[in-house]
Protein backbone atom coordinates (compact mmCIF):
# COMPACT_ATOMS: atom_id res chain seq x y z
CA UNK A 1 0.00 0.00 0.00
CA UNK A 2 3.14 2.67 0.74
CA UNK A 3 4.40 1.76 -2.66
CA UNK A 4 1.50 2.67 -4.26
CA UNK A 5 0.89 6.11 -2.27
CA UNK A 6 4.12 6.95 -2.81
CA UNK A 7 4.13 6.42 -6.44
CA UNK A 8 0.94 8.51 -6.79
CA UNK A 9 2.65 11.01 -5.17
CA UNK A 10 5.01 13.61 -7.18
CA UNK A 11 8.68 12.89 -7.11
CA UNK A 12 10.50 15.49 -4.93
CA UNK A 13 13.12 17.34 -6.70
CA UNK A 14 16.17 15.70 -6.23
CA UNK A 15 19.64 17.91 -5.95
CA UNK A 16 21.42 14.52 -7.75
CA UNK A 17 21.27 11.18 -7.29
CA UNK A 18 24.87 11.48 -6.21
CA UNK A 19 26.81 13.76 -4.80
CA UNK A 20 30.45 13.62 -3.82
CA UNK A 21 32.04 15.74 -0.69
CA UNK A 22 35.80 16.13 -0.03
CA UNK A 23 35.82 17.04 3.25
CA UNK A 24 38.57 20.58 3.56
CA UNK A 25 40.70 21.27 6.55
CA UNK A 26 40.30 19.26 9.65
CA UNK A 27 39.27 20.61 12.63
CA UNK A 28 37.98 20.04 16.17
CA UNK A 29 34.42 21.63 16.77
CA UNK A 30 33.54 22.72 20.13
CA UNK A 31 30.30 22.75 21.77
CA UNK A 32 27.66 25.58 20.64
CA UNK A 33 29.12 25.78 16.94
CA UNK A 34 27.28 26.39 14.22
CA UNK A 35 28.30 25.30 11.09
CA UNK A 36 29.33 21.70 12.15
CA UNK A 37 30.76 19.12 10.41
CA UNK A 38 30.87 15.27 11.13
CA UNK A 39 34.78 14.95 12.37
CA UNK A 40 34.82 11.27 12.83
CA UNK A 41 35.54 9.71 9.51
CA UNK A 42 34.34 6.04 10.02
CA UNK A 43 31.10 7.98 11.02
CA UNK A 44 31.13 10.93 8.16
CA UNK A 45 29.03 10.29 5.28
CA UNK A 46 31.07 12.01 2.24
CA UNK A 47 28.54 10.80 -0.51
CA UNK A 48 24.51 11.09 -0.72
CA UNK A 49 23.45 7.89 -2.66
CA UNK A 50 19.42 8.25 -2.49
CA UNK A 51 18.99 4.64 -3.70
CA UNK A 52 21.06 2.46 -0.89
CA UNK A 53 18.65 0.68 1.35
CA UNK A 54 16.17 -1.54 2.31
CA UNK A 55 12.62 -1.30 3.13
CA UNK A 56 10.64 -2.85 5.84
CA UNK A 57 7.64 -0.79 7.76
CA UNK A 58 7.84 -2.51 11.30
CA UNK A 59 8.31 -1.41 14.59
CA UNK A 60 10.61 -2.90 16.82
CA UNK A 61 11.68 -2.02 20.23
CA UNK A 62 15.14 -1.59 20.65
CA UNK A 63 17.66 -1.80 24.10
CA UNK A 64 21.03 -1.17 24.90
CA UNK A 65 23.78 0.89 23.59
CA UNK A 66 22.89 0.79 20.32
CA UNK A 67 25.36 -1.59 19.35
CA UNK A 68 24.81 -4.18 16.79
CA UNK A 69 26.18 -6.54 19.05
CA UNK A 70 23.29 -5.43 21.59
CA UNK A 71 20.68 -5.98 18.91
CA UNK A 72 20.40 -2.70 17.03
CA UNK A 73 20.08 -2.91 13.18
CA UNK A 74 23.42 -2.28 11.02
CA UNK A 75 23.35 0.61 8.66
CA UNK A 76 23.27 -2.26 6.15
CA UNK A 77 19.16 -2.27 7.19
CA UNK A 78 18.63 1.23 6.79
CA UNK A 79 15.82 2.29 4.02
CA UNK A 80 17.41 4.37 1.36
CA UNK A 81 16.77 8.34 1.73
CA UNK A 82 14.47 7.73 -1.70
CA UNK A 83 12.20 5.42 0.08
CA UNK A 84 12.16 7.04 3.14
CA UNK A 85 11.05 10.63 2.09
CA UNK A 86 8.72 9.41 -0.31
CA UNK A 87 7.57 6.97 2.35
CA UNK A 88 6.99 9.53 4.89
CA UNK A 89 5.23 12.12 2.27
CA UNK A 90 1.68 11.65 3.61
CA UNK A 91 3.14 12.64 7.00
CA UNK A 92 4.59 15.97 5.81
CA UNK A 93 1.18 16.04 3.86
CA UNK A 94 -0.80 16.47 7.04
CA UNK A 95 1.17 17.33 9.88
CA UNK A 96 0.68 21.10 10.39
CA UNK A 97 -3.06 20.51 10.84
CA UNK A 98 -3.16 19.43 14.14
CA UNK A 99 -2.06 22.98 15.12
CA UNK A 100 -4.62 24.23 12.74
CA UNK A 101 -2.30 25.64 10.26
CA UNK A 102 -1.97 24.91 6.21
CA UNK A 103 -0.09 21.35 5.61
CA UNK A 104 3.02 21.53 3.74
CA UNK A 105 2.14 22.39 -0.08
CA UNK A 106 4.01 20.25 -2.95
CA UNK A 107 6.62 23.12 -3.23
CA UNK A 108 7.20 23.07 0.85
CA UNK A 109 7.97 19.57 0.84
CA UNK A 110 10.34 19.77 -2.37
CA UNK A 111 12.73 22.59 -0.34
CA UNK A 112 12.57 20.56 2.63
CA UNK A 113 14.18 17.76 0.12
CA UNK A 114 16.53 19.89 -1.29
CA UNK A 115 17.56 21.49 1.91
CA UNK A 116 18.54 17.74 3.75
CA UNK A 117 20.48 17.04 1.06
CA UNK A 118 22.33 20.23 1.03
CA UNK A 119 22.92 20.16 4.82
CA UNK A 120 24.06 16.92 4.69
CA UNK A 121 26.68 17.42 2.19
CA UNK A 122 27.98 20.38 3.75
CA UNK A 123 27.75 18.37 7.37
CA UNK A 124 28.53 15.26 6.51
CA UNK A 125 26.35 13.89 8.34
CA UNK A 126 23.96 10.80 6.85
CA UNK A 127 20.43 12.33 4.59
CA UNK A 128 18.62 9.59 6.37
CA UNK A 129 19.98 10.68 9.97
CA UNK A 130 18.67 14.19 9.19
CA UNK A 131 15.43 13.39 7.92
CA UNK A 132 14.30 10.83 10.49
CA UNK A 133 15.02 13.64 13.53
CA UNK A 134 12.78 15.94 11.22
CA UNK A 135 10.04 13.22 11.06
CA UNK A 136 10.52 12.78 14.97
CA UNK A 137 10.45 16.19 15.75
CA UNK A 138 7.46 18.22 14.03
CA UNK A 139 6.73 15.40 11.33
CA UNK A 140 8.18 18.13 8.74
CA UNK A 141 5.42 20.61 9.76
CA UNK A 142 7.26 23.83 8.21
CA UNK A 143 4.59 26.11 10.59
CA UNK A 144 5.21 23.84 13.54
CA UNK A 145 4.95 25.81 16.64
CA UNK A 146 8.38 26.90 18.84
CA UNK A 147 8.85 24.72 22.38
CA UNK A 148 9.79 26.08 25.47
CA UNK A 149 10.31 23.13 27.91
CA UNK A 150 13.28 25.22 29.30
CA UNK A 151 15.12 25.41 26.24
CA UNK A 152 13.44 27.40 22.89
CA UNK A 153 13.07 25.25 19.76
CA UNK A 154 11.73 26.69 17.41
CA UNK A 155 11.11 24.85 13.61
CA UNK A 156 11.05 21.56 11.94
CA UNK A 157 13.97 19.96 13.98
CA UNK A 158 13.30 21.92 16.94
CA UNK A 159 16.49 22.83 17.41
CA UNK A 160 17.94 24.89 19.88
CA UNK A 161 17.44 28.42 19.75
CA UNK A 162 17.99 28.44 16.31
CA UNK A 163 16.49 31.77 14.22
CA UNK A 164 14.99 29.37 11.39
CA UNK A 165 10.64 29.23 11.79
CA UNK A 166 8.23 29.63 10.23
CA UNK A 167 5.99 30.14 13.34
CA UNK A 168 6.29 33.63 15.54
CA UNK A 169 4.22 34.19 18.75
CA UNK A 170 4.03 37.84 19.51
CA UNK A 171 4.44 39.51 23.52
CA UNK A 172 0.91 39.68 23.45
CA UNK A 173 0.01 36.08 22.58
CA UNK A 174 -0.38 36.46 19.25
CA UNK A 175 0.51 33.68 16.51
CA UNK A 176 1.87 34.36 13.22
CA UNK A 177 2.69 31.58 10.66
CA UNK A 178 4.48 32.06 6.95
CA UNK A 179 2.29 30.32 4.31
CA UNK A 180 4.45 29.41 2.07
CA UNK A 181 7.48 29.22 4.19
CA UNK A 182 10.49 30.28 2.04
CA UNK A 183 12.85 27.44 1.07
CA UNK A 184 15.29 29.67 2.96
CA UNK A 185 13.76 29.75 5.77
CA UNK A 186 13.16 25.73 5.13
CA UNK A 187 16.96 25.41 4.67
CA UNK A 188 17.97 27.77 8.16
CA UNK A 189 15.59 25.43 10.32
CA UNK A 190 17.43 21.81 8.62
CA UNK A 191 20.85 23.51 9.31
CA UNK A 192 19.95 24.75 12.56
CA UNK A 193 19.08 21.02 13.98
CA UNK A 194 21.89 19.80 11.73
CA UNK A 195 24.73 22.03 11.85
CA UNK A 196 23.82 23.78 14.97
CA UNK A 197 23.26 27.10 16.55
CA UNK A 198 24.78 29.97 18.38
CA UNK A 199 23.28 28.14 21.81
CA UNK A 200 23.34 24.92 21.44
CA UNK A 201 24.26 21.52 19.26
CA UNK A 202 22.96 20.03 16.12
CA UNK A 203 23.35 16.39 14.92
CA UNK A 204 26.82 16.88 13.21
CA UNK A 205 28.03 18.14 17.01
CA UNK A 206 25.50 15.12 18.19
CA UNK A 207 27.74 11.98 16.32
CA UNK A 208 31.14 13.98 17.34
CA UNK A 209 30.00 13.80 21.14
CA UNK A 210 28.93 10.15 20.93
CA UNK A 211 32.00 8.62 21.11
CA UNK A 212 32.22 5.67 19.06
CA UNK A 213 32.75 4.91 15.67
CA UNK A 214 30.39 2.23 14.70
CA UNK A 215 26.44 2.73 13.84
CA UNK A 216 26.10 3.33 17.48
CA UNK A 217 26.94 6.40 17.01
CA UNK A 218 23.97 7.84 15.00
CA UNK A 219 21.47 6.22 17.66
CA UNK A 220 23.65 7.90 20.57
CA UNK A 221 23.51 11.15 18.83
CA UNK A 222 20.39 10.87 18.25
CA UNK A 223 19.25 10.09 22.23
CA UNK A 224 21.98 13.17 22.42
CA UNK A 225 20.19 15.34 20.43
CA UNK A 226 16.77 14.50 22.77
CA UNK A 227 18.29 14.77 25.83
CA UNK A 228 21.29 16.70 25.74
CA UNK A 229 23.45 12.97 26.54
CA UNK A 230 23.43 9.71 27.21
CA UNK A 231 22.86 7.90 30.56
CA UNK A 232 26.32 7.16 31.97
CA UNK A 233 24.50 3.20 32.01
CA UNK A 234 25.21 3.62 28.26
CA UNK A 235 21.53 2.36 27.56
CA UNK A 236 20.02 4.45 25.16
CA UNK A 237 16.39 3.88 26.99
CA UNK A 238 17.43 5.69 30.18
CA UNK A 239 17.88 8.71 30.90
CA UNK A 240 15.95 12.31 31.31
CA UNK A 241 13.58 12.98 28.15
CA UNK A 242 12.08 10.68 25.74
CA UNK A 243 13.26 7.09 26.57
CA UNK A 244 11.71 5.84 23.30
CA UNK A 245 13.86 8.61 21.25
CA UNK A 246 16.93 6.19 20.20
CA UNK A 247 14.71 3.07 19.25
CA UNK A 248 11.86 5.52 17.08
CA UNK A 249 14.55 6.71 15.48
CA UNK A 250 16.61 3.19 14.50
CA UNK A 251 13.18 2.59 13.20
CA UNK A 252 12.45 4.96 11.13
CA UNK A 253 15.66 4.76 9.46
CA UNK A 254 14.89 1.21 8.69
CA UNK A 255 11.36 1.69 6.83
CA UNK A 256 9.01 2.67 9.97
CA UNK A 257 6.40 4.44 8.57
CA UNK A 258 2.70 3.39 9.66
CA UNK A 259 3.33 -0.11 11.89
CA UNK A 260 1.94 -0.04 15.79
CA UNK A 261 4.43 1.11 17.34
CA UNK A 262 5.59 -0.78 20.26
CA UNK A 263 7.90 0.83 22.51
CA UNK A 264 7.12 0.79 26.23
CA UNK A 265 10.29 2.56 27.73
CA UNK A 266 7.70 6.07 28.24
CA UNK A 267 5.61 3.88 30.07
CA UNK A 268 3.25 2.86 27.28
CA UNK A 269 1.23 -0.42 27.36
CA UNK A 270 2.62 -2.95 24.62
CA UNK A 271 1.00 -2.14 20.77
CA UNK A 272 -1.75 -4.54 20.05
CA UNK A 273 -2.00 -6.07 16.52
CA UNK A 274 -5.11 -7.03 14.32
């Protein structure tokens, strides 16, 4: 059935199928940089290849410290980027409406495309890494409303602090949204939860922190990127935040798109099946 939604659906504009990135200078980021970049080369993804993947829509809980070795699926079982956005397009296609605002128009979704995979390039840090926070985070809402659970994050990765939105609240209450949101402004909020911000880290600064060099890494950066770390147990499912974080997002990068999901770690009763 997702094969045949997403082939109904038009084909987002691709920037190329392929594109190769020669990382410059080395360099050691420090925390609260924007403008990261994946320093860890086993872990830096220096070509986008939109086709490599697999597909499966299941949801499986995940433990542990991400390892492979601990159960957690090898990039080797990741969707490819293709699959995955198109996968995911009835999500962007109707996830602004819970907050009552316009859903992401054909154009929207296109810059939100085009912006991942410039991001990535200049981040090196993996499309499908990038895009499965987004889903996580607003479900590619480009009017999704700015947080304030302590921290300010504002836009589709709601990132920290970061000045790309499409949403404004004014002193005296009142909500503004951009309809169409620019594919500028679509581009500042993918680089602010990718590359960073003034006050705080992005996923490039994310897989730098987490401190190992296998696929471990992307699920630690991503539990990083939640919660600000990872439990000094090393299990991804404890913690402050969303214990679920780490395992939604190993799913979705290997096809998880409309299957029960089934994680209990936030205290949610097992998924029953028909």
């Amino acid at each position: 059935m997702l094969a045949a939604i997403a082939s109904s659906m038009p084909a987002p504009m691709p920037v190329s199928d392929e594109i190769s990135v020669i990382a410059g200078v080395d360099h050691i980021l420090e925390d609260r940089a924007t403008g990261g970049k994946v320093s860890n080369s086993a872990i830096a993804q220096k070509t986008i290849n939109n086709q490599d993947g697999v597909l499966v829509d299941y949801y499986k809980q995940y433990n542990g410290n991400g390892s492979v070795a601990q159960g957690w699926p090898p990039k080797t079982s990741w969707i490819s980027f293709m699959d995955m956005f198109n996968n995911s397009k009835w999500i962007l296609e109707q996830s602004c409406n819970q907050y009552g605002f316009t859903d992401d128009s054909a154009a929207e979704m296109t810059s939100i495309y085009n912006a991942i995979e410039t991001v990535a390039a200049a981040t090196l840090v993996d499309h499908r890494l990038i895009l499965a926070v987004m889903l996580q985070e607003s479900g590619g809402c480009v009017r999704v409303p700015t947080t304030n659970g302590g921290v300010i994050n504002p836009g589709i990765m709601q990132s920290h602090d970061g000045p790309g939105t499409c949403w404004a609240k004014s002193s005296s209450g009142k909500v503004t949204v951009q309809n169409p949101c620019p594919a500028s402004t679509i581009t500042q909020m993918i680089s602010d939860g990718t590359a960073g911000t003034a006050t705080g880290d992005g996923l490039a600064q994310c897989l730098n922190e987490a401190g190992t060099s296998d696929v471990s890494a992307y699920y630690r950066a991503a539990r990083i990127y939640n919660s600000g770390s990872v439990d000094k147990s090393g299990d991804l499912g404890k913690g402050v935040a969303t214990h679920c974080y780490a395992s939604d997002i190993a799913n979705r990068l290997t096809g998880w798109v409309q299957y029960p999901k089934n994680c209990t770690l936030d205290g949610a009763k097992p998924a029953t099946y028909q």
